[in-house]
Protein backbone atom coordinates (compact mmCIF):
# COMPACT_ATOMS: atom_id res chain seq x y z
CA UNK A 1 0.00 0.00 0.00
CA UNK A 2 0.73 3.33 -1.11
CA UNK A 3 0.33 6.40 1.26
CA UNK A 4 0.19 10.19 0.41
CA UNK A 5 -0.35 13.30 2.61
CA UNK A 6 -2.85 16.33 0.98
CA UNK A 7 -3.26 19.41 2.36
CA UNK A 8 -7.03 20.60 1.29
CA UNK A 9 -8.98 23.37 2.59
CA UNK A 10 -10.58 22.30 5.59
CA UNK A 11 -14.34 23.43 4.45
CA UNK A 12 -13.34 20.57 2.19
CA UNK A 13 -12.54 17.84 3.75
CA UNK A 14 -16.27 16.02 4.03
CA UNK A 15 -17.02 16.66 0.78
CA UNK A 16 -13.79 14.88 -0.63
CA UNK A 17 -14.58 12.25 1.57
CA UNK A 18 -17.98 12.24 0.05
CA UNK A 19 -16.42 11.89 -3.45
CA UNK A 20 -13.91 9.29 -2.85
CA UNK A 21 -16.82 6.96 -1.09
CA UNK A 22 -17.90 7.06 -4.59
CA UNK A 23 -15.13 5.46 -6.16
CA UNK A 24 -14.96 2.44 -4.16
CA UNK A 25 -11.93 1.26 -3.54
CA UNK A 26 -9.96 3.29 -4.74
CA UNK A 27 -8.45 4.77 -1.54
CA UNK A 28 -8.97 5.40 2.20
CA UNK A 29 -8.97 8.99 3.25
CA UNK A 30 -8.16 9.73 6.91
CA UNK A 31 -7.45 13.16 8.24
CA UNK A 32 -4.43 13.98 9.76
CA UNK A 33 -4.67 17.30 11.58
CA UNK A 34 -8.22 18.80 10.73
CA UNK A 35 -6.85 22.05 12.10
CA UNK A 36 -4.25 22.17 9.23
CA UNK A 37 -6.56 20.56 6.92
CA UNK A 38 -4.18 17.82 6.13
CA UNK A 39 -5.16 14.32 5.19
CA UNK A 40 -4.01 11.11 4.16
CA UNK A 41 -5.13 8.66 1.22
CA UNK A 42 -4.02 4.92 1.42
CA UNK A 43 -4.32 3.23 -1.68
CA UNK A 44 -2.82 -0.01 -3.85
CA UNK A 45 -0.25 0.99 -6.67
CA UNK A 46 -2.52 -0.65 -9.28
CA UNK A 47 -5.03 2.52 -9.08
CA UNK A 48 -2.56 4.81 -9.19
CA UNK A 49 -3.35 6.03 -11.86
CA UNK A 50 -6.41 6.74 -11.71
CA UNK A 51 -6.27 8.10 -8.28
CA UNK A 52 -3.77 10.91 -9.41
CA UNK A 53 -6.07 11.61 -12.08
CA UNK A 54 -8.77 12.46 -10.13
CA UNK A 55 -6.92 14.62 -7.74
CA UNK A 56 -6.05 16.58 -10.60
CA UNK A 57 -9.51 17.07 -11.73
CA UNK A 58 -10.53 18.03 -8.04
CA UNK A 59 -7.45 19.83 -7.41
CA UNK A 60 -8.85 23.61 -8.32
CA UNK A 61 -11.62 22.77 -5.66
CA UNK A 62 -9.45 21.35 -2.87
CA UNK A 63 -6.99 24.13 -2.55
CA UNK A 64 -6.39 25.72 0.74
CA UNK A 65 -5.02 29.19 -1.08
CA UNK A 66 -7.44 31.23 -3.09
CA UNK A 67 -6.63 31.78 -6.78
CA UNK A 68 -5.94 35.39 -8.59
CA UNK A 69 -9.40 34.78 -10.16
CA UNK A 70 -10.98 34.55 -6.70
CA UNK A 71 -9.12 37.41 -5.21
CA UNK A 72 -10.58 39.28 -8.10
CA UNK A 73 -14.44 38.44 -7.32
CA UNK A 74 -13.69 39.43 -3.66
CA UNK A 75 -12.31 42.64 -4.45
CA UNK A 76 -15.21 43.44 -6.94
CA UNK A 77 -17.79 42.35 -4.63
CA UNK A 78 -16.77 45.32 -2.00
């Protein structure tokens, strides 16, 4: 078994639990220090793969640092 440490935003961390529940198998997410909003995923070598694709797909919404494009919308919101 393979193990990798994430550090997400913490409003995040259910709902990437939620997601990964839905891909059976493919890992086991446990969080680390919820404070720091790091985690852990657990998974075989074989799904590789296809894990490290989906953190890539997810990774825009699993970021713990805001993007130019959101500091933008905050600043044009005020």
């Amino acid at each position: 078994m393979q193990k990798i440490y994430l550090r997400i935003a913490l409003a995040k961390i259910a709902w990437f639990k939620f997601i990964l529940e839905g891909y059976d198998g493919l890992c086991v997410l446990s969080t680390v220090d919820h404070d720091r909003g790091i985690v852990s995923l657990t998974y075989h070598a074989s799904v590789a793969g296809e894990l490290f694709a989906l953190l890539t797909s997810l990774s825009p919404d699993l970021t713990p640092y805001w993007s130019q494009d959101e500091g933008e919308e905050k600043n044009n919101s005020t």
